[in-house]
PDB file of N, CA and C in Angstrom:
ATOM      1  N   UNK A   1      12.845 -10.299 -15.522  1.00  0.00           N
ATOM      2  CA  UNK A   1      11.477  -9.883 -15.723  1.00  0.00           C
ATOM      3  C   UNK A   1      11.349  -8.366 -15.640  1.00  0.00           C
ATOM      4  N   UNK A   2      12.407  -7.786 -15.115  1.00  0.00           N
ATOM      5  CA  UNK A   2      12.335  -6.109 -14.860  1.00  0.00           C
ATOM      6  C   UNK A   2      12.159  -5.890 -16.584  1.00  0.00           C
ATOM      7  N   UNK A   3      12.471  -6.227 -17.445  1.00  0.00           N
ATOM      8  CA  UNK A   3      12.462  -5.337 -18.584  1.00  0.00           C
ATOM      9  C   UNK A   3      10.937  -5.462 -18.928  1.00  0.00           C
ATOM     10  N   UNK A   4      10.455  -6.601 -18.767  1.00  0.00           N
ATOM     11  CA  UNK A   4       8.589  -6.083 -18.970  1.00  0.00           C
ATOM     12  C   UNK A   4       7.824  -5.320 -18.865  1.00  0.00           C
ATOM     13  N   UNK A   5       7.234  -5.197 -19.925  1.00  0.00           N
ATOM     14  CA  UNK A   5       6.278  -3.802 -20.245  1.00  0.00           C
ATOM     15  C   UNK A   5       4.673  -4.435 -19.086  1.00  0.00           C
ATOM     16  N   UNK A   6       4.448  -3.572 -18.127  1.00  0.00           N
ATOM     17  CA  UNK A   6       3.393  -3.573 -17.514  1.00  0.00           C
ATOM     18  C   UNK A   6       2.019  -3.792 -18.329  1.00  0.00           C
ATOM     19  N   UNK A   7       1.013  -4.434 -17.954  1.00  0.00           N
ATOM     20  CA  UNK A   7      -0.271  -4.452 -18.741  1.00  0.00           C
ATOM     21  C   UNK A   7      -1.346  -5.019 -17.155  1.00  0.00           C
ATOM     22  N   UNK A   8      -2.294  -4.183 -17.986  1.00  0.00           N
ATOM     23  CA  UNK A   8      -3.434  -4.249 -16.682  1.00  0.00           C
ATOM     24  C   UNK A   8      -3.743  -5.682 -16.929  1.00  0.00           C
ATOM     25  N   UNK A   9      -4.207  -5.881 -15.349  1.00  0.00           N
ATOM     26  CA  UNK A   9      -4.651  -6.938 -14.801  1.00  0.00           C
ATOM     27  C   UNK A   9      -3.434  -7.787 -14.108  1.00  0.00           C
ATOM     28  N   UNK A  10      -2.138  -7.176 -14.719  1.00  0.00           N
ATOM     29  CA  UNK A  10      -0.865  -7.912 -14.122  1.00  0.00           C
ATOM     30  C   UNK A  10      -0.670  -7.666 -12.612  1.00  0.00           C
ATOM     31  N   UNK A  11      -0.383  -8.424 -11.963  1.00  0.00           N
ATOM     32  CA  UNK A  11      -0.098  -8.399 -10.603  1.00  0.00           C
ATOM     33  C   UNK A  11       1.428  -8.123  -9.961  1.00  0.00           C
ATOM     34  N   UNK A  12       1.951  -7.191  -9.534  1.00  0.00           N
ATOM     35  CA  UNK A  12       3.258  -6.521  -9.167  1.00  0.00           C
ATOM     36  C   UNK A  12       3.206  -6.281  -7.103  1.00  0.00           C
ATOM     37  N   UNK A  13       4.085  -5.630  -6.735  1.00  0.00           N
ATOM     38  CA  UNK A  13       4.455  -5.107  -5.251  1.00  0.00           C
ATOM     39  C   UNK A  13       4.425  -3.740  -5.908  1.00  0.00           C
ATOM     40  N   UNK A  14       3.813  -3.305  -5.054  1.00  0.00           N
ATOM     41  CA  UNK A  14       3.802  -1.657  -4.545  1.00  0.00           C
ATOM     42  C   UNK A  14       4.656  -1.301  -2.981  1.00  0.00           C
ATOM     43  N   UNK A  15       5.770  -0.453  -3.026  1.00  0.00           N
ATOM     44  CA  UNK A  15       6.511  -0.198  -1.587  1.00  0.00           C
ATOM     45  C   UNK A  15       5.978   1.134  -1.396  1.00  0.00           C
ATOM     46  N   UNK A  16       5.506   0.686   0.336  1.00  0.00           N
ATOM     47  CA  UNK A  16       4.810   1.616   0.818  1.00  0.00           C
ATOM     48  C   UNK A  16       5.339   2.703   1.729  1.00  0.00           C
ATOM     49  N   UNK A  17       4.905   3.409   1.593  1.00  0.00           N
ATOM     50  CA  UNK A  17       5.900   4.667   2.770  1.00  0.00           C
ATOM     51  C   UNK A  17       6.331   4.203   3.856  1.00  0.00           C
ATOM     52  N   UNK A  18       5.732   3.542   4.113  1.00  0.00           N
ATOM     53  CA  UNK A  18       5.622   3.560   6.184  1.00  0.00           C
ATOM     54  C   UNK A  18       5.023   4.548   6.641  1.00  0.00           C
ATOM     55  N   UNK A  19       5.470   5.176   7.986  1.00  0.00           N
ATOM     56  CA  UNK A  19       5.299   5.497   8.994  1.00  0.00           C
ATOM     57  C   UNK A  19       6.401   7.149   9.590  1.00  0.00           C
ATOM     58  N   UNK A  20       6.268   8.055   9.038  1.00  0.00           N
ATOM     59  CA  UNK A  20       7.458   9.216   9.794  1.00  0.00           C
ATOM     60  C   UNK A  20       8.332   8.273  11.192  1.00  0.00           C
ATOM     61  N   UNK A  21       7.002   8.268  11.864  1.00  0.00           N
ATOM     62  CA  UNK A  21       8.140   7.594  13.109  1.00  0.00           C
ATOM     63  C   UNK A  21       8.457   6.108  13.118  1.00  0.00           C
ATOM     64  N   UNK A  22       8.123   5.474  12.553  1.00  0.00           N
ATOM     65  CA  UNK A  22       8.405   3.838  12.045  1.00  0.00           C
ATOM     66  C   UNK A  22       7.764   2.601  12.976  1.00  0.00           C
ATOM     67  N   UNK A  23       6.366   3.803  13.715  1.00  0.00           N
ATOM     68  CA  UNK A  23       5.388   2.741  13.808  1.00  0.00           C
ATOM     69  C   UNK A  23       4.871   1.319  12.935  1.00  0.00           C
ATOM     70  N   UNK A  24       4.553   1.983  11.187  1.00  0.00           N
ATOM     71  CA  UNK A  24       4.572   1.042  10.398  1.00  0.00           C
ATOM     72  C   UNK A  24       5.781   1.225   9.131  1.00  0.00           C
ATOM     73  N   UNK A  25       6.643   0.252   9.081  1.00  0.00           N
ATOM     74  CA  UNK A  25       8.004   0.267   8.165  1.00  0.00           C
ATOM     75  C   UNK A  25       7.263  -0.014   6.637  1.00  0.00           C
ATOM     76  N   UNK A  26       8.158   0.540   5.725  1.00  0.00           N
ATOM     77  CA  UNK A  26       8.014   0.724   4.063  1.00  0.00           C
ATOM     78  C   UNK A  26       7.890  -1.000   4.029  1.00  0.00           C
ATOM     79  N   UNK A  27       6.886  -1.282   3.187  1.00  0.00           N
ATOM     80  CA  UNK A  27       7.222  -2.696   2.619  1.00  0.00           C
ATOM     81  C   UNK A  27       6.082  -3.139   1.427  1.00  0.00           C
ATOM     82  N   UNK A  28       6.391  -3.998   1.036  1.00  0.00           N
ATOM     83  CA  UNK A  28       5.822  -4.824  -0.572  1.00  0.00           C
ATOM     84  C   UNK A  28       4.166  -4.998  -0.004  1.00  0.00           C
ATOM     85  N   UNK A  29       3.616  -4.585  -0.968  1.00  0.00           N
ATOM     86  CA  UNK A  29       1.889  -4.969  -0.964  1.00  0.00           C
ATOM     87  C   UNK A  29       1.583  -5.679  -2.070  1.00  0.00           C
ATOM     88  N   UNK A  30       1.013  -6.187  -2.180  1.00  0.00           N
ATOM     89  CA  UNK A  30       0.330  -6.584  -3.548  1.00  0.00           C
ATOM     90  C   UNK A  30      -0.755  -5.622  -4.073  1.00  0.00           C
ATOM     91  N   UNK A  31      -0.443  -5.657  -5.056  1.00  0.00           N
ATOM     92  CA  UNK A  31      -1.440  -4.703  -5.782  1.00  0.00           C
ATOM     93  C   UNK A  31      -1.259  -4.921  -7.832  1.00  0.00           C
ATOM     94  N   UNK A  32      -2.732  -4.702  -8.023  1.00  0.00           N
ATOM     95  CA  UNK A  32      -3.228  -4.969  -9.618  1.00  0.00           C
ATOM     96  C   UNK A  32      -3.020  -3.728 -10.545  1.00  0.00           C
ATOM     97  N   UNK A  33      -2.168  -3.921 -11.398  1.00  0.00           N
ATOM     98  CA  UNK A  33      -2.881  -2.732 -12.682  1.00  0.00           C
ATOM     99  C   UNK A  33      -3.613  -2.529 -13.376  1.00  0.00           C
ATOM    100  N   UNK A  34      -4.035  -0.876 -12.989  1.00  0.00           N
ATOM    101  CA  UNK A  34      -5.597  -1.020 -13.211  1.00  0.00           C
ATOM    102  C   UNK A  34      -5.190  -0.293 -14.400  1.00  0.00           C
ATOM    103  N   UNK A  35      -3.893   1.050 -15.214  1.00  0.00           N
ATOM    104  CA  UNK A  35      -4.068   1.782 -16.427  1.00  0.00           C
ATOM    105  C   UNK A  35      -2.350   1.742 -16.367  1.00  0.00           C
ATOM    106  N   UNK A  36      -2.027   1.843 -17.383  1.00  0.00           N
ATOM    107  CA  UNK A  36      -1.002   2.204 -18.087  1.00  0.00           C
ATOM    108  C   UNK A  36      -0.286   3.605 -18.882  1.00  0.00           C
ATOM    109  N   UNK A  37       0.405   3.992 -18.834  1.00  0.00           N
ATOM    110  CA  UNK A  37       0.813   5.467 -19.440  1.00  0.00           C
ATOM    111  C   UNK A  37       1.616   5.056 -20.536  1.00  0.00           C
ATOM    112  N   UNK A  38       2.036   5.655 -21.402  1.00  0.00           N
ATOM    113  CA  UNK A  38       2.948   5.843 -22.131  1.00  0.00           C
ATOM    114  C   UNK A  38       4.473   6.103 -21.997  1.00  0.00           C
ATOM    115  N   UNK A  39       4.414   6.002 -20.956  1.00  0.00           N
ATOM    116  CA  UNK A  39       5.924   6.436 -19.923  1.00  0.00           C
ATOM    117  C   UNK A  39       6.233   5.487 -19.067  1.00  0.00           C
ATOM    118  N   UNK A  40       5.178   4.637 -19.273  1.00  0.00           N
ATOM    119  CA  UNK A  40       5.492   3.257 -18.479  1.00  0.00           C
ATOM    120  C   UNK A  40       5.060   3.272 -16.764  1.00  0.00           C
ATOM    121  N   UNK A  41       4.388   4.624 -16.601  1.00  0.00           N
ATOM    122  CA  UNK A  41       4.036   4.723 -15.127  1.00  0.00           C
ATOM    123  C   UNK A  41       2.315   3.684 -15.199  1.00  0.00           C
ATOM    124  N   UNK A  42       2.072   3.355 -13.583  1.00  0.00           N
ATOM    125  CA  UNK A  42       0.796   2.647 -13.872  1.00  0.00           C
ATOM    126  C   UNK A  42      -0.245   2.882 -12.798  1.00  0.00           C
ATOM    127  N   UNK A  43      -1.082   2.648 -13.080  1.00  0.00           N
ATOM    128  CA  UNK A  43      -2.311   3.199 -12.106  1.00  0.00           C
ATOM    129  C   UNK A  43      -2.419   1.717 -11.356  1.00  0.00           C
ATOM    130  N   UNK A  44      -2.381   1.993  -9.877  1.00  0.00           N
ATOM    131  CA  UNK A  44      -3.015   0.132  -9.271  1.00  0.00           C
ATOM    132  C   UNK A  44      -3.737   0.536  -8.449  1.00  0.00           C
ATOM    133  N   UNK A  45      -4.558  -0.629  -7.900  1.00  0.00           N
ATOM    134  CA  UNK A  45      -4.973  -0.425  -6.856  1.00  0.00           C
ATOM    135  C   UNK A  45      -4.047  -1.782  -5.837  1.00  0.00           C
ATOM    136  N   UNK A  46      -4.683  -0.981  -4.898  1.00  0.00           N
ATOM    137  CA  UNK A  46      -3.373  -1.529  -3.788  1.00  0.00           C
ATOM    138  C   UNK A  46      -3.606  -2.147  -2.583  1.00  0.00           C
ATOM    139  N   UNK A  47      -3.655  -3.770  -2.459  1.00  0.00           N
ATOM    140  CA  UNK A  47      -4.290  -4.138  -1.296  1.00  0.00           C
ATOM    141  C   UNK A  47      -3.461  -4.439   0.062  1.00  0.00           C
ATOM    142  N   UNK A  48      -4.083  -3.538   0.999  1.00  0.00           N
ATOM    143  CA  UNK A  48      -3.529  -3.611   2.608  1.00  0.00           C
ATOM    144  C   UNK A  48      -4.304  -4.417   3.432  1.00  0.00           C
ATOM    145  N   UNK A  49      -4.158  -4.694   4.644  1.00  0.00           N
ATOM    146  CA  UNK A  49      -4.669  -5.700   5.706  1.00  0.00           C
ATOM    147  C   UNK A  49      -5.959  -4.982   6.013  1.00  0.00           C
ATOM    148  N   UNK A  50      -6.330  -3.772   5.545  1.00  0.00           N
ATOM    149  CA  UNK A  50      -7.816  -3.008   5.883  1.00  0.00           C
ATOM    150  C   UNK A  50      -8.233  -2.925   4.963  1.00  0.00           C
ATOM    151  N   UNK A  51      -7.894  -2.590   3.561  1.00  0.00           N
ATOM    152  CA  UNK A  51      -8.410  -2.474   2.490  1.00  0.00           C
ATOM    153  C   UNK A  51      -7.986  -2.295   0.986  1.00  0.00           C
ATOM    154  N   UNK A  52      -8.293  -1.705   0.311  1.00  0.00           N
ATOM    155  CA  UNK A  52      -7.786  -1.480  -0.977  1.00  0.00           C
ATOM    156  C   UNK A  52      -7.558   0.256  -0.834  1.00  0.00           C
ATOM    157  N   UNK A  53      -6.292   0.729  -1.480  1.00  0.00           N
ATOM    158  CA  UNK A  53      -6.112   1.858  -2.280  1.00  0.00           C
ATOM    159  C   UNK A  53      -5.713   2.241  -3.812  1.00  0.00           C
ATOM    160  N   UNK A  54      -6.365   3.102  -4.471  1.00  0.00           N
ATOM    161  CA  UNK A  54      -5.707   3.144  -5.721  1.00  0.00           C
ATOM    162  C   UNK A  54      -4.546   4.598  -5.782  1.00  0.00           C
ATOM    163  N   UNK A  55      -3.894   4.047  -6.374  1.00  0.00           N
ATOM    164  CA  UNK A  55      -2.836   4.856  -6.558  1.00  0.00           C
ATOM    165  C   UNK A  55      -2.156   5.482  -8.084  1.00  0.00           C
ATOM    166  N   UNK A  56      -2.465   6.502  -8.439  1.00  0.00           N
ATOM    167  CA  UNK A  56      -1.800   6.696  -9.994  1.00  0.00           C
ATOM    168  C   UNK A  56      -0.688   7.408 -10.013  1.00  0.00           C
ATOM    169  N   UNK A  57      -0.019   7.008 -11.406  1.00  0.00           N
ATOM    170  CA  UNK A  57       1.099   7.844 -11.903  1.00  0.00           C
ATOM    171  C   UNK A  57       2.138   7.477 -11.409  1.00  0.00           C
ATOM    172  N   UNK A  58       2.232   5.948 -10.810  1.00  0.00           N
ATOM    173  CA  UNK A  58       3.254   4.825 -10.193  1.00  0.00           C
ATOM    174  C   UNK A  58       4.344   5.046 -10.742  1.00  0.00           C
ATOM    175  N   UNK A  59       6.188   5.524 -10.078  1.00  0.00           N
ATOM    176  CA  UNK A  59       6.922   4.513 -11.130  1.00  0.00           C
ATOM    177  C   UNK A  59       7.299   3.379 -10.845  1.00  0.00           C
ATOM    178  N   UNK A  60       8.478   2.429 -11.803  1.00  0.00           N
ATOM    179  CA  UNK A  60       8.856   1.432 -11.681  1.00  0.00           C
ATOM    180  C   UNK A  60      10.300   1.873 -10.840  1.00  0.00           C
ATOM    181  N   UNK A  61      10.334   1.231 -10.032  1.00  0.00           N
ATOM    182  CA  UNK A  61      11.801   1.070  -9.083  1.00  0.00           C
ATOM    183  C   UNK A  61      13.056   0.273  -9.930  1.00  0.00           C
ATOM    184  N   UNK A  62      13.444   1.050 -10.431  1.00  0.00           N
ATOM    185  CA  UNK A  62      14.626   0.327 -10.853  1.00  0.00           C
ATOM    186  C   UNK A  62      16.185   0.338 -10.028  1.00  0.00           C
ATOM    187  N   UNK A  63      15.934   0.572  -8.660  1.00  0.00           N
ATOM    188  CA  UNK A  63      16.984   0.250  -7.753  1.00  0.00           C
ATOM    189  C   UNK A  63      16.718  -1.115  -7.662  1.00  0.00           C
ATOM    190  N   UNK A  64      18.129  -1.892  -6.842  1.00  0.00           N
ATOM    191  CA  UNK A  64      18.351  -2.975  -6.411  1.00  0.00           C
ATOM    192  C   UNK A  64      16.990  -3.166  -5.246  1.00  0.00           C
ATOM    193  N   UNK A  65      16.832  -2.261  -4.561  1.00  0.00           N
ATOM    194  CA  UNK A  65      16.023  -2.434  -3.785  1.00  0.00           C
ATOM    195  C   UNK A  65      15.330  -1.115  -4.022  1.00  0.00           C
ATOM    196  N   UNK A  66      13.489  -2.194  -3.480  1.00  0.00           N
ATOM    197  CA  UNK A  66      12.328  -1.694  -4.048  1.00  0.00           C
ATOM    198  C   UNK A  66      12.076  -0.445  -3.079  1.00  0.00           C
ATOM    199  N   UNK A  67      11.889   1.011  -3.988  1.00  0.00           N
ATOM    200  CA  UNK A  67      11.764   2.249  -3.033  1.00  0.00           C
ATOM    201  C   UNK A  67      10.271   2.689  -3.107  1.00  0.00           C
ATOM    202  N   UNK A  68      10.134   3.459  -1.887  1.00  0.00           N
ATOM    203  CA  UNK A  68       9.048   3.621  -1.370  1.00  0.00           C
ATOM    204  C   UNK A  68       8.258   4.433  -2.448  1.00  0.00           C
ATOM    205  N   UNK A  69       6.776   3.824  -2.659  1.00  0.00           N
ATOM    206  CA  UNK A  69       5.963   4.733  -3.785  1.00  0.00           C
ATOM    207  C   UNK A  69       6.226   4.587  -4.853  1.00  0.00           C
ATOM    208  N   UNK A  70       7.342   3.307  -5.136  1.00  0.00           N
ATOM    209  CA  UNK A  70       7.055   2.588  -6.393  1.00  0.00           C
ATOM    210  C   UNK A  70       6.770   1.086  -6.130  1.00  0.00           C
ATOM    211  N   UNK A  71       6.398   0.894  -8.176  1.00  0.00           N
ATOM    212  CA  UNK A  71       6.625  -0.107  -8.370  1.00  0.00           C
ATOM    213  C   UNK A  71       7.190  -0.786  -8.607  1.00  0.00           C
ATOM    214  N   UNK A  72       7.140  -2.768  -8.749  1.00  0.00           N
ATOM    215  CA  UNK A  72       8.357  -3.426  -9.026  1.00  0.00           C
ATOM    216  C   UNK A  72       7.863  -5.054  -9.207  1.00  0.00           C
ATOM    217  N   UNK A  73       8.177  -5.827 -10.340  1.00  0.00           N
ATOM    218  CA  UNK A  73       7.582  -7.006 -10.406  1.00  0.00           C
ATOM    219  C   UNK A  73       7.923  -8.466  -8.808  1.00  0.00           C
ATOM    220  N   UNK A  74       6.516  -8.928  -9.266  1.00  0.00           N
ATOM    221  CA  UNK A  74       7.409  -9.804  -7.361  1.00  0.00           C
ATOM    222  C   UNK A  74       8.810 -10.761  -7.807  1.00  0.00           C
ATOM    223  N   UNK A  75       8.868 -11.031  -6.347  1.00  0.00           N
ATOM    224  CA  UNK A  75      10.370 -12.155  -6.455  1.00  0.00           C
ATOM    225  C   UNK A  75      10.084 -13.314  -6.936  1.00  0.00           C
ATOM    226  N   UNK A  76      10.521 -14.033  -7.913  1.00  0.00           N
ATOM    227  CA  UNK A  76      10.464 -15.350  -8.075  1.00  0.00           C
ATOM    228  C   UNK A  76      10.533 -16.145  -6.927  1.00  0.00           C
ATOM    229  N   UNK A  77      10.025 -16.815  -6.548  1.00  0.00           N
ATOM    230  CA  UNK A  77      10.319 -17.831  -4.978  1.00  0.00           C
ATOM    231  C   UNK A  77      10.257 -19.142  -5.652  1.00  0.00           C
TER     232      UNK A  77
END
């Protein structure tokens, strides 16, 4: 599914910074696309246990593992 072209309204993980001191650790959020670029970067908004953030100019993580401040489609389960 990594080779899919993003389109709003699709639902993906956003990896989140964490924490400098690792009060809160990097990990998968759910979050919606809200715009699309031409470069394949995407605008979402981004839902946490307090609220929503939007975030633009996303990229896609194309490491094995999902890096912080990008995006990346979820895991099949």
């Amino acid at each position: 599914m990594a080779d899919s072209v993003p389109s709003i309204g699709r639902i993906v993980h956003y990896q989140s910074y964490g924490t400098p001191g690792g009060e809160h650790p990097s990990e998968p959020l759910a979050a919606i696309v809200t715009s699309v670029d031409d470069r394949g970067r995407v605008g979402l908004a981004v839902f946490y246990d307090n609220g929503i953030s939007h975030k633009a100019d996303v990229p896609y993580s194309w490491a094995d593992e999902p890096e912080p401040g990008h995006w990346s489609w979820p895991p099949r389960v």
